[in-house]
Protein backbone atom coordinates (compact mmCIF):
# COMPACT_ATOMS: atom_id res chain seq x y z
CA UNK A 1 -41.61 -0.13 -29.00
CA UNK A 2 -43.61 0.73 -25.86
CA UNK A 3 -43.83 -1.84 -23.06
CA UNK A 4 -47.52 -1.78 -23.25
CA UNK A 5 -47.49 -2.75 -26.85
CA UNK A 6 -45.28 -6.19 -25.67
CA UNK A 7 -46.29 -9.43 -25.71
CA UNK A 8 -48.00 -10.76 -24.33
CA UNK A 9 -50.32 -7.73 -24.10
CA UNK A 10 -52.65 -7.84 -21.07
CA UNK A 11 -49.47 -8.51 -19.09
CA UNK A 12 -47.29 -5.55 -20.30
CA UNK A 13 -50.29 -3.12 -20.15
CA UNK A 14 -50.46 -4.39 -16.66
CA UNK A 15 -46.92 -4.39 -15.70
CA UNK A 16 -46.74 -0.85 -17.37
CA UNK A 17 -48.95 0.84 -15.55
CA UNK A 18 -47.37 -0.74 -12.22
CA UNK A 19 -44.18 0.87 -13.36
CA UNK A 20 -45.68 3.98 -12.81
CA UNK A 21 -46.49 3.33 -9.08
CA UNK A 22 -44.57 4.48 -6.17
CA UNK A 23 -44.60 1.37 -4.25
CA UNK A 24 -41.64 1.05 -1.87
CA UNK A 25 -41.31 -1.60 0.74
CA UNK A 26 -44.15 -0.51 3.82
CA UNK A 27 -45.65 1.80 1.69
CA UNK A 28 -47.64 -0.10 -0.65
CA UNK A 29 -51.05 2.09 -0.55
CA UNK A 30 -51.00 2.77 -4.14
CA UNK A 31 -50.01 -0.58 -5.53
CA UNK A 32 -52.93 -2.36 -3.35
CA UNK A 33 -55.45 0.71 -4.39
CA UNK A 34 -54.76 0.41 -7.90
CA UNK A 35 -55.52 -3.81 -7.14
CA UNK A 36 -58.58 -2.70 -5.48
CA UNK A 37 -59.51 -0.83 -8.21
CA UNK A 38 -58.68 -3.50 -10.86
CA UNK A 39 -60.92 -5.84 -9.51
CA UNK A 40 -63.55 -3.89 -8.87
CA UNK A 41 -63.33 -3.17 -12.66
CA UNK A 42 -63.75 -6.76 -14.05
CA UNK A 43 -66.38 -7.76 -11.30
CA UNK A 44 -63.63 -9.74 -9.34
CA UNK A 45 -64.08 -10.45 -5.34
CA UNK A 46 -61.68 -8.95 -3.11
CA UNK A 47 -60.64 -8.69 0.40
CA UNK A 48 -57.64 -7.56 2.70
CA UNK A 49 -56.47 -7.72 6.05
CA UNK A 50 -55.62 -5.77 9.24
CA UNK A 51 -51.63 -5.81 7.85
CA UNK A 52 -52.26 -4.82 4.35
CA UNK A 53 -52.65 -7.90 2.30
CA UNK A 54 -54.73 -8.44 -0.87
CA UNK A 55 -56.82 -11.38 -1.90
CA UNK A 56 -59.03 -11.85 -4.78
CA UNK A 57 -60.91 -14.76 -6.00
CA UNK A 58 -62.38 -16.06 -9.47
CA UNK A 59 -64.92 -19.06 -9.77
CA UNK A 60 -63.68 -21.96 -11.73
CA UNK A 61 -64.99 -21.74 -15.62
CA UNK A 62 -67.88 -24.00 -15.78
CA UNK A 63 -67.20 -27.71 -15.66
CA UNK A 64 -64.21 -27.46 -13.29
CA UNK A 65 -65.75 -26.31 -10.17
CA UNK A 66 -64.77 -29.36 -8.46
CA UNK A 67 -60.78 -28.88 -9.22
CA UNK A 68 -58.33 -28.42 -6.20
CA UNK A 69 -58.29 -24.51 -5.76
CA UNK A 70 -54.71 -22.43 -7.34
CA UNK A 71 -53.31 -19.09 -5.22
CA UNK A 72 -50.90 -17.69 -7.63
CA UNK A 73 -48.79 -15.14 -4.89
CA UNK A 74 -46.79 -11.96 -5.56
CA UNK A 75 -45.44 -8.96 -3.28
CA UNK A 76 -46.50 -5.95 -4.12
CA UNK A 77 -43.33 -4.00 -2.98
CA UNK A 78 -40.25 -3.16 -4.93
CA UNK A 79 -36.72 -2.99 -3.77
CA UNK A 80 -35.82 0.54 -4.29
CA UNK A 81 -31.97 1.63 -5.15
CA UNK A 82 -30.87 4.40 -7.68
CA UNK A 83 -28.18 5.87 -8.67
CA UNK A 84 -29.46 9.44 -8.57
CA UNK A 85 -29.61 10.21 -5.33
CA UNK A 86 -32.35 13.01 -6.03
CA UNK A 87 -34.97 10.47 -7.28
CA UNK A 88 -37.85 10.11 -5.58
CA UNK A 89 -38.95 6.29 -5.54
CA UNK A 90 -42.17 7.96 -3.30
CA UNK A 91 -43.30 10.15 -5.87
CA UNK A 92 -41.68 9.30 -9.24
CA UNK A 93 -42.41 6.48 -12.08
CA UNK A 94 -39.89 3.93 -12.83
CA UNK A 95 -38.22 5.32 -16.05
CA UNK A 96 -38.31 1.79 -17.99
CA UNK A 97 -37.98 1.22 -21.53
CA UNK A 98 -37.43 -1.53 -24.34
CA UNK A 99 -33.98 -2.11 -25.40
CA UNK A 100 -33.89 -5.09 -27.77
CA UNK A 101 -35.13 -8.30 -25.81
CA UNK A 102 -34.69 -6.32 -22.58
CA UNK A 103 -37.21 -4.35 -20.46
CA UNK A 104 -34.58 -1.86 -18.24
CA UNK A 105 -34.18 1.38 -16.35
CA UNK A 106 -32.48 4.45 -16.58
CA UNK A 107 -30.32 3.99 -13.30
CA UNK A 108 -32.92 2.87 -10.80
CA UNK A 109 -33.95 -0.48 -10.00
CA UNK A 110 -37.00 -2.07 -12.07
CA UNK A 111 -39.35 -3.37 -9.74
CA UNK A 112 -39.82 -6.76 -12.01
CA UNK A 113 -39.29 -7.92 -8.70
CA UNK A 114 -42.03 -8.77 -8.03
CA UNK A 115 -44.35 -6.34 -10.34
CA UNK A 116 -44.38 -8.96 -13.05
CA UNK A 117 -45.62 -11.59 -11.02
CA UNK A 118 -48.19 -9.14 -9.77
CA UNK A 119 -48.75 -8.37 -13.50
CA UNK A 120 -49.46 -11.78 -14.33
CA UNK A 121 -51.60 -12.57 -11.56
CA UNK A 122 -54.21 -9.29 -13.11
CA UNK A 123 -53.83 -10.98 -16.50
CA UNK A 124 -54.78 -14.38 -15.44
CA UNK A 125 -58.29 -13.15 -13.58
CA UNK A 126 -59.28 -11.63 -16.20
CA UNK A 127 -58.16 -13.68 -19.12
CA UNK A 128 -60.91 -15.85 -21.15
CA UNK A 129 -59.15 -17.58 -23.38
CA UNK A 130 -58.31 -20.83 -21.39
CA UNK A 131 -60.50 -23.13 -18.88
CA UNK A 132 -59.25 -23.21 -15.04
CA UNK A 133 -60.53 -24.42 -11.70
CA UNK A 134 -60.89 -22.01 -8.74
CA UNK A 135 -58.00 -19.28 -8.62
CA UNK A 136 -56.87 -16.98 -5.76
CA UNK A 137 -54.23 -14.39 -6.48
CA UNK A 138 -52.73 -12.93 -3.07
CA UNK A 139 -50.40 -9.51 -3.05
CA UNK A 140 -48.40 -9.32 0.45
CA UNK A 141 -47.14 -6.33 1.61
CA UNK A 142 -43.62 -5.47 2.79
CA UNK A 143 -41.66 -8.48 0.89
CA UNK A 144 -38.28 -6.70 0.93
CA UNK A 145 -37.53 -5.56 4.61
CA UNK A 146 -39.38 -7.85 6.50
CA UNK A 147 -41.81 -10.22 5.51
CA UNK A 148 -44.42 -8.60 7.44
CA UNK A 149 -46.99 -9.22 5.33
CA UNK A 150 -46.74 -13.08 4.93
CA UNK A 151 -45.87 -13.02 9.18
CA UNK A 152 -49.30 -11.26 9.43
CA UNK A 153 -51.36 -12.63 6.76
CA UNK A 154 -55.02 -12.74 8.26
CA UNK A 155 -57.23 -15.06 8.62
CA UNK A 156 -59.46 -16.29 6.08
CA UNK A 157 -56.70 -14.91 3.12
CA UNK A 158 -55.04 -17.97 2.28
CA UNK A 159 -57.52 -20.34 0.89
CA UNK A 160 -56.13 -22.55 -1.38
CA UNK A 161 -54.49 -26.10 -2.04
CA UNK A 162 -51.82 -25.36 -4.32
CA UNK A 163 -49.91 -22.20 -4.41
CA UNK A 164 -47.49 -20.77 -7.42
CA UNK A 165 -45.20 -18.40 -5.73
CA UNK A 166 -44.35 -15.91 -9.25
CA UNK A 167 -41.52 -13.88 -6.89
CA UNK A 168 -38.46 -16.03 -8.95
CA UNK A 169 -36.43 -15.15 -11.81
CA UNK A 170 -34.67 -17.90 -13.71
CA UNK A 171 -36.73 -19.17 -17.14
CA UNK A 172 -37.06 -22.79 -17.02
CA UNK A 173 -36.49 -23.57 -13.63
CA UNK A 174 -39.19 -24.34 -11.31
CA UNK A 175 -37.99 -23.71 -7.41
CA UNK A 176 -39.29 -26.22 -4.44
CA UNK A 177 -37.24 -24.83 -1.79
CA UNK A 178 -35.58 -21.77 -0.28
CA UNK A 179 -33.28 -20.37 2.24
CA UNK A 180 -34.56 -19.33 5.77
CA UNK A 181 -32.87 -15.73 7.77
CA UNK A 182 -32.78 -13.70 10.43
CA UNK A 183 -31.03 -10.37 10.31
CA UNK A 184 -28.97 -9.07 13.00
CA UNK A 185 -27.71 -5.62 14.25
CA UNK A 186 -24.97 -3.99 15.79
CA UNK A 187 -25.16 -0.82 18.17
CA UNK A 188 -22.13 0.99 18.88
CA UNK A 189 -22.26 4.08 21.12
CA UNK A 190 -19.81 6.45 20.65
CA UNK A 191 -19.21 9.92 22.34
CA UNK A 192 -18.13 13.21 20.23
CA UNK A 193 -14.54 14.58 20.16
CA UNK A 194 -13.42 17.34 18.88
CA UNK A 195 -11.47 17.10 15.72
CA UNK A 196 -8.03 17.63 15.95
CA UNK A 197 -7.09 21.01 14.16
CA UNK A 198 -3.93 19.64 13.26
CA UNK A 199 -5.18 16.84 10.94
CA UNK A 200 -6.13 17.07 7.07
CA UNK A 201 -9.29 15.49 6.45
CA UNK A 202 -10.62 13.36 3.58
CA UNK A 203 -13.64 11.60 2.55
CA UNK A 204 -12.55 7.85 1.33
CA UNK A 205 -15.45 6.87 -1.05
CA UNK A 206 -16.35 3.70 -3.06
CA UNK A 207 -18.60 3.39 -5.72
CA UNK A 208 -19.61 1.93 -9.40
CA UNK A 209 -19.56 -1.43 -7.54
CA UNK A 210 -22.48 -4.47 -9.16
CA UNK A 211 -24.38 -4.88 -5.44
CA UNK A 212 -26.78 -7.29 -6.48
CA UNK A 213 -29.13 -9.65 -4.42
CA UNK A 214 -27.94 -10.84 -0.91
CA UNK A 215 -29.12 -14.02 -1.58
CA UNK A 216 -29.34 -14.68 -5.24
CA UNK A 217 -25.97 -12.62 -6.06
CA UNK A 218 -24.24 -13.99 -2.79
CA UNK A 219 -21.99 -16.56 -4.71
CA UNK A 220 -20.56 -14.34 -7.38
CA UNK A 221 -17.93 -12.84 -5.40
CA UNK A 222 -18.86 -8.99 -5.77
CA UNK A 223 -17.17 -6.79 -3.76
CA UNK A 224 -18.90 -5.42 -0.82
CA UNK A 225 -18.31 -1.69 -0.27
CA UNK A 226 -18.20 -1.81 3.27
CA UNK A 227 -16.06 -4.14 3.52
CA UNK A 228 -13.43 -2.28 0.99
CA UNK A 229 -12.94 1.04 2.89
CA UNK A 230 -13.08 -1.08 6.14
CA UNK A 231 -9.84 -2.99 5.24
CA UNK A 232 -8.12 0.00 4.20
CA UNK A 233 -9.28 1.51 7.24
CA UNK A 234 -8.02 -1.33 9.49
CA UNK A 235 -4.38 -1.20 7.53
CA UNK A 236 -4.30 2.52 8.02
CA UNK A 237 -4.94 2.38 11.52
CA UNK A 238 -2.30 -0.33 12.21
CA UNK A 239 0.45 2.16 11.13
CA UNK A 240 -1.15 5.65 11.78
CA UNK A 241 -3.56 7.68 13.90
CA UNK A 242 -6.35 8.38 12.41
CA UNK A 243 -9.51 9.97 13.50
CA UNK A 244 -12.89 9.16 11.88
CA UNK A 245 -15.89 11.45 11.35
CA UNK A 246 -18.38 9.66 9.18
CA UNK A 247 -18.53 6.34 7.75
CA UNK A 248 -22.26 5.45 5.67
CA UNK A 249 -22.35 2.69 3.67
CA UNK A 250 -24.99 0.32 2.09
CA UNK A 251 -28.94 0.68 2.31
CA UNK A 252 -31.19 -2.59 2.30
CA UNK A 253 -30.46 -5.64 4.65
CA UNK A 254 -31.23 -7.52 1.24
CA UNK A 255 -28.86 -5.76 -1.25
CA UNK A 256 -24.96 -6.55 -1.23
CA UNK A 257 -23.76 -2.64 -0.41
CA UNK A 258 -22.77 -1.02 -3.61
CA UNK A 259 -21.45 2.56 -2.60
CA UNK A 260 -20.16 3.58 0.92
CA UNK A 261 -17.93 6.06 2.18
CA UNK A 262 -16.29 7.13 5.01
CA UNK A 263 -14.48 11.14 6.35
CA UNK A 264 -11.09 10.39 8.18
CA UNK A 265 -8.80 12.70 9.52
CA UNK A 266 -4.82 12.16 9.83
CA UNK A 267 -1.89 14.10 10.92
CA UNK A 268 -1.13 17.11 8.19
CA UNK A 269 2.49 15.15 7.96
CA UNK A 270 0.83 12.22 6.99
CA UNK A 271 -0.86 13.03 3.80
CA UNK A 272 0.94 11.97 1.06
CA UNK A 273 1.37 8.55 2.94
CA UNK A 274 -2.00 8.12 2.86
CA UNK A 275 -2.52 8.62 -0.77
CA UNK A 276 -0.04 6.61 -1.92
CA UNK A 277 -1.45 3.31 0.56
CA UNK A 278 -4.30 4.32 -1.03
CA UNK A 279 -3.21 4.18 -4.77
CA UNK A 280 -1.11 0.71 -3.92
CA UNK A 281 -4.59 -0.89 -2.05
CA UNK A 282 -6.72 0.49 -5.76
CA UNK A 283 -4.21 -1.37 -7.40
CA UNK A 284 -4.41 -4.81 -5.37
CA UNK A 285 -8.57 -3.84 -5.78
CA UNK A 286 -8.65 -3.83 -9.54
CA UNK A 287 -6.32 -6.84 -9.53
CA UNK A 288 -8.09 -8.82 -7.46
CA UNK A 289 -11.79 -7.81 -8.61
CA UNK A 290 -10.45 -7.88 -12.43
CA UNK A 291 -13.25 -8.68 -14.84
CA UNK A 292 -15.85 -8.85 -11.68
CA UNK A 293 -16.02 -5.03 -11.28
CA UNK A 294 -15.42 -3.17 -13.89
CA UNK A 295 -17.02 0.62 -12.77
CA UNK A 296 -14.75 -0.13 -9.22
CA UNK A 297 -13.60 3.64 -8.35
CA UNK A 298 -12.18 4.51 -5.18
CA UNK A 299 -11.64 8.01 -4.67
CA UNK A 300 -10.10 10.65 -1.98
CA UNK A 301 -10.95 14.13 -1.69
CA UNK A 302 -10.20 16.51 0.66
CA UNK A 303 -12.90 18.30 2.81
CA UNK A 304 -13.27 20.59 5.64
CA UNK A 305 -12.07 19.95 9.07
CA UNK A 306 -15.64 18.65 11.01
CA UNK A 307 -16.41 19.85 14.26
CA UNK A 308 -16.76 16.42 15.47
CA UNK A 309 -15.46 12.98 15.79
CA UNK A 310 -16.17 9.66 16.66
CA UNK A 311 -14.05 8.72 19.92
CA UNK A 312 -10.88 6.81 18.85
CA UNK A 313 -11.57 3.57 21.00
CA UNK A 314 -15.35 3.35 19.24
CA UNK A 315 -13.44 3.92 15.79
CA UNK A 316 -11.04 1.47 16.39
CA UNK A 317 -13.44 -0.94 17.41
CA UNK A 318 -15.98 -0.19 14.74
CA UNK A 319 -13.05 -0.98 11.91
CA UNK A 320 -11.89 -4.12 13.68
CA UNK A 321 -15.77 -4.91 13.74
CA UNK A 322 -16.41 -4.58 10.39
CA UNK A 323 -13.25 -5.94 8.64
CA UNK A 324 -13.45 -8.91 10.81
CA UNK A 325 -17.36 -9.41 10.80
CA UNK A 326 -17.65 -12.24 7.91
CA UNK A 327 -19.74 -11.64 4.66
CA UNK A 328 -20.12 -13.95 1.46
CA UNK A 329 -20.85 -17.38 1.07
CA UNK A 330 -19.81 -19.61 4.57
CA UNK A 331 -20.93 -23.06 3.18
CA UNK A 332 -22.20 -24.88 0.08
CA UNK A 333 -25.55 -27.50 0.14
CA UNK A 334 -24.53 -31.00 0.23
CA UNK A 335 -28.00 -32.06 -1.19
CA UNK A 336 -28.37 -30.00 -4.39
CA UNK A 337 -25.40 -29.04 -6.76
CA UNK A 338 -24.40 -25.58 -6.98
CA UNK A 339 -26.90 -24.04 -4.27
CA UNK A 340 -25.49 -21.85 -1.22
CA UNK A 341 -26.29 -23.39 1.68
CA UNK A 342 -25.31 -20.20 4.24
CA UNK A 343 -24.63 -17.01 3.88
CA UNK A 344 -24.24 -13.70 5.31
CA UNK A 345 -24.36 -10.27 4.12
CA UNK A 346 -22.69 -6.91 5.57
CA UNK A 347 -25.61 -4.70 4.49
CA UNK A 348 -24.96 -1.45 6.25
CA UNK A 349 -23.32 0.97 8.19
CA UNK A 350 -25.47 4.10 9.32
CA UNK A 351 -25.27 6.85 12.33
CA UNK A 352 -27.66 7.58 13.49
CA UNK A 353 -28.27 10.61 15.93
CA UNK A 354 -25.57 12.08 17.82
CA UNK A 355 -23.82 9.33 19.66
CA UNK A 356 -25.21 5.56 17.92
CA UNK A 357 -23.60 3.69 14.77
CA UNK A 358 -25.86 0.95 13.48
CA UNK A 359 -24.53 -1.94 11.89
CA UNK A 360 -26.85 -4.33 9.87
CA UNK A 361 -26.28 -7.76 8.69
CA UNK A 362 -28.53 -10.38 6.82
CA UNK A 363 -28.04 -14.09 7.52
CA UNK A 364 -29.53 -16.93 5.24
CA UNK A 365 -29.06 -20.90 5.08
CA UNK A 366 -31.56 -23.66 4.57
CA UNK A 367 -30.65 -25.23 7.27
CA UNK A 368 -32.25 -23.63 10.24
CA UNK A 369 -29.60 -24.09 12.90
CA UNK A 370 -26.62 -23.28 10.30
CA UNK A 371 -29.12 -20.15 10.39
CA UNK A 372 -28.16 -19.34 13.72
CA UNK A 373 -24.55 -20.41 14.05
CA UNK A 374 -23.57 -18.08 11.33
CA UNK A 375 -26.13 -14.98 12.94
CA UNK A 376 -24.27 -15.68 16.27
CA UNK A 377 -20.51 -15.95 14.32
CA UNK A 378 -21.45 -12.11 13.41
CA UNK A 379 -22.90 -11.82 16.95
CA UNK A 380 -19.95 -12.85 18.47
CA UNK A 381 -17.63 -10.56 16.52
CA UNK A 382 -19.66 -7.30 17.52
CA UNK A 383 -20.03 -8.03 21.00
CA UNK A 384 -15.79 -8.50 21.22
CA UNK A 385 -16.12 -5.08 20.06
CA UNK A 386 -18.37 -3.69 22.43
CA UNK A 387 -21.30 -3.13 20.64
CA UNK A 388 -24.99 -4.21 21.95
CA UNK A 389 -26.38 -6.47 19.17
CA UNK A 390 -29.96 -7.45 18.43
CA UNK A 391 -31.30 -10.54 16.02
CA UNK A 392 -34.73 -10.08 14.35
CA UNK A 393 -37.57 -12.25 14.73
CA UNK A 394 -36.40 -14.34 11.16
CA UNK A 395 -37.93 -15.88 8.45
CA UNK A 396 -38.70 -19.96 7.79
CA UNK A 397 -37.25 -21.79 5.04
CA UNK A 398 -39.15 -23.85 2.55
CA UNK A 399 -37.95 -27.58 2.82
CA UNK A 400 -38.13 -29.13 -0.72
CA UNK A 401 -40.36 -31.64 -1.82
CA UNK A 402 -39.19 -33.83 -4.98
CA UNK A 403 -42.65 -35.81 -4.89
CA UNK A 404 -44.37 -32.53 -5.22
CA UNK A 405 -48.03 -33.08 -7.53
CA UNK A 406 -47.86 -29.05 -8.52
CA UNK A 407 -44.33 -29.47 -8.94
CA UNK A 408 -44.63 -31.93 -11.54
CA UNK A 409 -47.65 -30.56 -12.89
CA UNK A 410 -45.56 -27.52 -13.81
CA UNK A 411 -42.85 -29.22 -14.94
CA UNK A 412 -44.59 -30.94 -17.78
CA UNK A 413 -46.69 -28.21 -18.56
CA UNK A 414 -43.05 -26.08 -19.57
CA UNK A 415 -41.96 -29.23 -21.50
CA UNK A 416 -45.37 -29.50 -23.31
CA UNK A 417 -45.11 -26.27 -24.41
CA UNK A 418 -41.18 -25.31 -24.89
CA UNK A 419 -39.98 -28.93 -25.65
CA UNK A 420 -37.15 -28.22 -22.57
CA UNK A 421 -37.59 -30.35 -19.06
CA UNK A 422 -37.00 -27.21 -16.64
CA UNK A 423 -34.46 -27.96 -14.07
CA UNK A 424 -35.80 -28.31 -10.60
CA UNK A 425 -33.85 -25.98 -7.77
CA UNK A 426 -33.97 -24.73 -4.75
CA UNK A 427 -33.06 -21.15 -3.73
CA UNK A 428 -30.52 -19.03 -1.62
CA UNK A 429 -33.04 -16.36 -1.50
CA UNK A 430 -36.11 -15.80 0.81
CA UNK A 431 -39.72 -16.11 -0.39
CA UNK A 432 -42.30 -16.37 1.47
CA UNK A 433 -43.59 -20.07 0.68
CA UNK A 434 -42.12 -20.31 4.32
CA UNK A 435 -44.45 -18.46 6.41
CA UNK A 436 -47.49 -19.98 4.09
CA UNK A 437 -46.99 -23.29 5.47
CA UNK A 438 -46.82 -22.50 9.08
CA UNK A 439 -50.40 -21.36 8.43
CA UNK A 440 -51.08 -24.04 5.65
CA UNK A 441 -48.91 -27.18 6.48
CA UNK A 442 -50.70 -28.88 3.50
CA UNK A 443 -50.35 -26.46 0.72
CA UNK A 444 -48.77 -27.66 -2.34
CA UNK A 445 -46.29 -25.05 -3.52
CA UNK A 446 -43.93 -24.34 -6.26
CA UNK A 447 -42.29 -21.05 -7.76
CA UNK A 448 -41.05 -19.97 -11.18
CA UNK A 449 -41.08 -16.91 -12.90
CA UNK A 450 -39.50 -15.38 -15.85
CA UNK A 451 -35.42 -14.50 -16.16
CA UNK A 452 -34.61 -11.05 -14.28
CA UNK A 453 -30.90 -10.23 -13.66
CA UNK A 454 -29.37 -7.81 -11.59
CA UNK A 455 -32.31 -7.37 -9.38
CA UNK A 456 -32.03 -5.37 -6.08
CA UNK A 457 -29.43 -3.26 -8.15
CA UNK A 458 -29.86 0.11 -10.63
CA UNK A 459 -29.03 -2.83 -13.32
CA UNK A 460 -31.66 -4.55 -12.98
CA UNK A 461 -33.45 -5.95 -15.61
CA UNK A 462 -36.31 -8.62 -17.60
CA UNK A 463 -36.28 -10.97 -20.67
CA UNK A 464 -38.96 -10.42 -22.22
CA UNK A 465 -39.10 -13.60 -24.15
CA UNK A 466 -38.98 -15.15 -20.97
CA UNK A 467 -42.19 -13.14 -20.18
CA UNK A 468 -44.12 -14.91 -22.75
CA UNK A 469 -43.03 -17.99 -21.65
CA UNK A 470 -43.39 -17.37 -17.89
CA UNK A 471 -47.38 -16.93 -18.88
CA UNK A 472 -47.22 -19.52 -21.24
CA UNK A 473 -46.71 -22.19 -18.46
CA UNK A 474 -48.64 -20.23 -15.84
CA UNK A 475 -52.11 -21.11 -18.01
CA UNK A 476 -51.07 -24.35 -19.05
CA UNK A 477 -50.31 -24.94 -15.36
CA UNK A 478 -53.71 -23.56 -14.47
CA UNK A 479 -55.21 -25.59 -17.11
CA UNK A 480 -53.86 -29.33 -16.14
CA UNK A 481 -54.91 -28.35 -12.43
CA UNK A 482 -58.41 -27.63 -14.03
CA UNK A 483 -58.54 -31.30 -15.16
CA UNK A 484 -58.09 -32.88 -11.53
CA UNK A 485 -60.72 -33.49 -8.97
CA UNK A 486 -59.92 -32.67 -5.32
CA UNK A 487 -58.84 -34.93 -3.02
């Protein structure tokens, strides 16, 4: 079966065709065209802003005018990851397909996050078989590496007094809170030596690992790729000299690093000391990550001698750096079971130019100053290694509220239609609910969506069951809102 043939229908037609447009993270012109477009189609009003955002709006059905006003929100990015390195996420569709009760990819990520709450947005303006108040449907831009769009939103864009955030992924839950971050990067500076030309050379690479969410996935344990050819670095070093040429690992501040690797150089007497370290440390690896990562491979090949390397004091600092620099969950929420309060994330390693190594790192909590103390923990460990480091500007979190009208509104509207109370959560990741209500302190907000897993990874993947039930409780949301009068 085809998606577009799914149910239900107007949704998958929609959601297919976004599958088939390039839409990565600050490049968004297609998605909000084809938006554009779509609502120019069915007669709907639109309007953007100076940064890129989309709003359109549909009248209440007749007899409702009077009803407190729904935005139902979406980003119109898509984290982008593959595992074919020559696939273009600018100019390529999404290679999805059906597989049982499972819409999935053939080894990039899906973009479910957030196309289908995009998707279901579409559907909803346009579908006629249910009664509703007022309804806004806003698409930010730049979700995934930044927030920009929800930091810039312009005036006039966010009219509304309830707001259903669709950006979450867990069927019958309904989320009233979520973590706050700030990312932060380290700049080392390094100057070029010439290799030795009395060293063999190897490039130490990791791959096959699960990545995942930073924020979502942070609790699970996955390895982190960086972090596995740091500590073997950081051993070697201790007993050896070792030179190093390269070291790239990781991509998006928001994805736990799946693949890194790194070109070292050690004396020609050394070799076979090396390789067998490095077949004892696999071993302790599969022990220890046993049943967690399966596809773990670690691999050593030899290459060319480079003309270059880094300095030895800037590659002994860089290891120490990142084998000391924490990542994982730090602390656990004291208010609601089984949430991550703080985290942090050791999302990349890139150089960049001739002479600068740039370190990033992702920090999340829902407390705000926990926030901080755990960006300036990583702080602190870079700047004992000599590195300048830099904090971004950071993102609110999204304090919950239990007494919540939409909240409950949503709540019952699952039960009355699935016979199942949906828990009520809070979340380690970021949405943008945040940001809204610097702008809006009054809004009203809530978000649920149907069950993805794996997002922000070449695994990633959506129930579709969960998609009909997702829209299910979206109208009959919509519906019971359509019965109240505004305060």
């Amino acid at each position: 079966m085809e998606i577009k043939d799914l149910q239900p229908k107007a949704v998958f037609e929609i959601f297919d065709k976004i599958t088939r447009i390039p839409r990565p993270s600050k490049h968004e012109e297609k998605i909000r065209q084809f938006i554009l477009d779509f609502a120019k189609e069915h007669g709907i009003a639109s309007r953007t802003d100076s940064v890129g955002n989309v709003a359109l709006s549909v009248p209440a059905t007749p007899g409702h005018e009077s009803a407190p006003t729904v935005i139902l929100q979406g980003h119109m990015d898509m984290v982008c990851e593959s595992n074919d390195k020559g696939f273009d996420f600018m100019t390529q569709p999404i290679p999805a397909y059906v597989d049982g009760e499972w819409i999935k990819t053939r080894g990039t990520t899906l973009g479910a996050d957030n196309g289908i709450g995009v998707a279901a947005s579409l559907a909803i303006l346009t579908d006629k078989t249910f009664e509703h108040g007022p309804i806004e449907a806003l698409f930010t831009m730049d979700e995934e590496t930044g927030m920009t769009g929800a930091f810039g939103i312009g005036d006039g864009m966010l009219n509304g007094d309830m707001l259903l955030n669709l950006d979450s992924e867990d069927d019958a839950e309904i989320f009233v809170g979520c973590a706050g971050g700030v990312d932060t990067q380290a700049f080392f500076t390094y100057k070029r030596s010439f290799a030795p030309t009395d060293f063999l050379y190897f490039r130490i690479k990791v791959e096959g690992l699960k990545g995942g969410h930073s924020g979502g996935d942070i609790h699970l344990g996955r390895a982190n790729a960086n972090k596995v050819i740091a500590r073997f670095l950081f051993d070697l070093t201790q007993e050896h000299e070792v030179v190093i040429s390269e070291f790239d690992g990781g991509n998006l501040r928001n994805a736990i690093p799946r693949a890194a690797h790194a070109i070292i150089g050690v004396h020609t007497s050394k070799k076979e000391t090396v390789r067998t370290a490095l077949n004892l440390y696999i071993a302790d690896l599969e022990n220890e990550y046993s049943g967690l990562e399966p596809d773990l491979k670690v691999t050593m090949e030899s290459v060319d001698t480079p003309e270059y390397t880094i300095d030895q004091a800037t590659s002994i600092a860089l290891v120490r750096a990142l084998y000391a620099a924490p990542h994982g969950v730090i602390s656990m929420s004291r208010d609601l079971e089984n949430l991550v309060e703080t985290s942090t994330n050791l999302a990349s390693v890139k150089m960049q130019g001739d002479d600068t190594i740039v370190v990033t790192t992702s920090q999340r909590s829902s407390v705000e100053s926990r926030k901080w103390d755990i960006a300036r923990q990583v702080e602190a460990v870079f700047l004992l290694a000599g590195a300048r480091v830099e904090h971004g500007d950071g993102y609110p979190g999204w304090q919950p509220n239990l007494k919540s009208p939409i909240m409950q509104i949503a709540r019952d509207a699952y039960k009355e239609l699935y016979g199942i109370e949906p828990a009520i959560k809070a979340i380690h990741a970021g949405l943008e609910c945040g940001l809204f209500l610097t702008q809006q302190p009054h809004l009203d907000m809530v978000s649920f969506g149907p069950t993805l897993r794996d997002v922000h990874s070449p695994s990633e993947r959506m129930h579709i069951p969960a998609v009909e039930r997702f829209y299910g409780q979206l109208k009959r949301t919509l519906e019971k809102v359509a019965e109240l009068k505004k305060a």
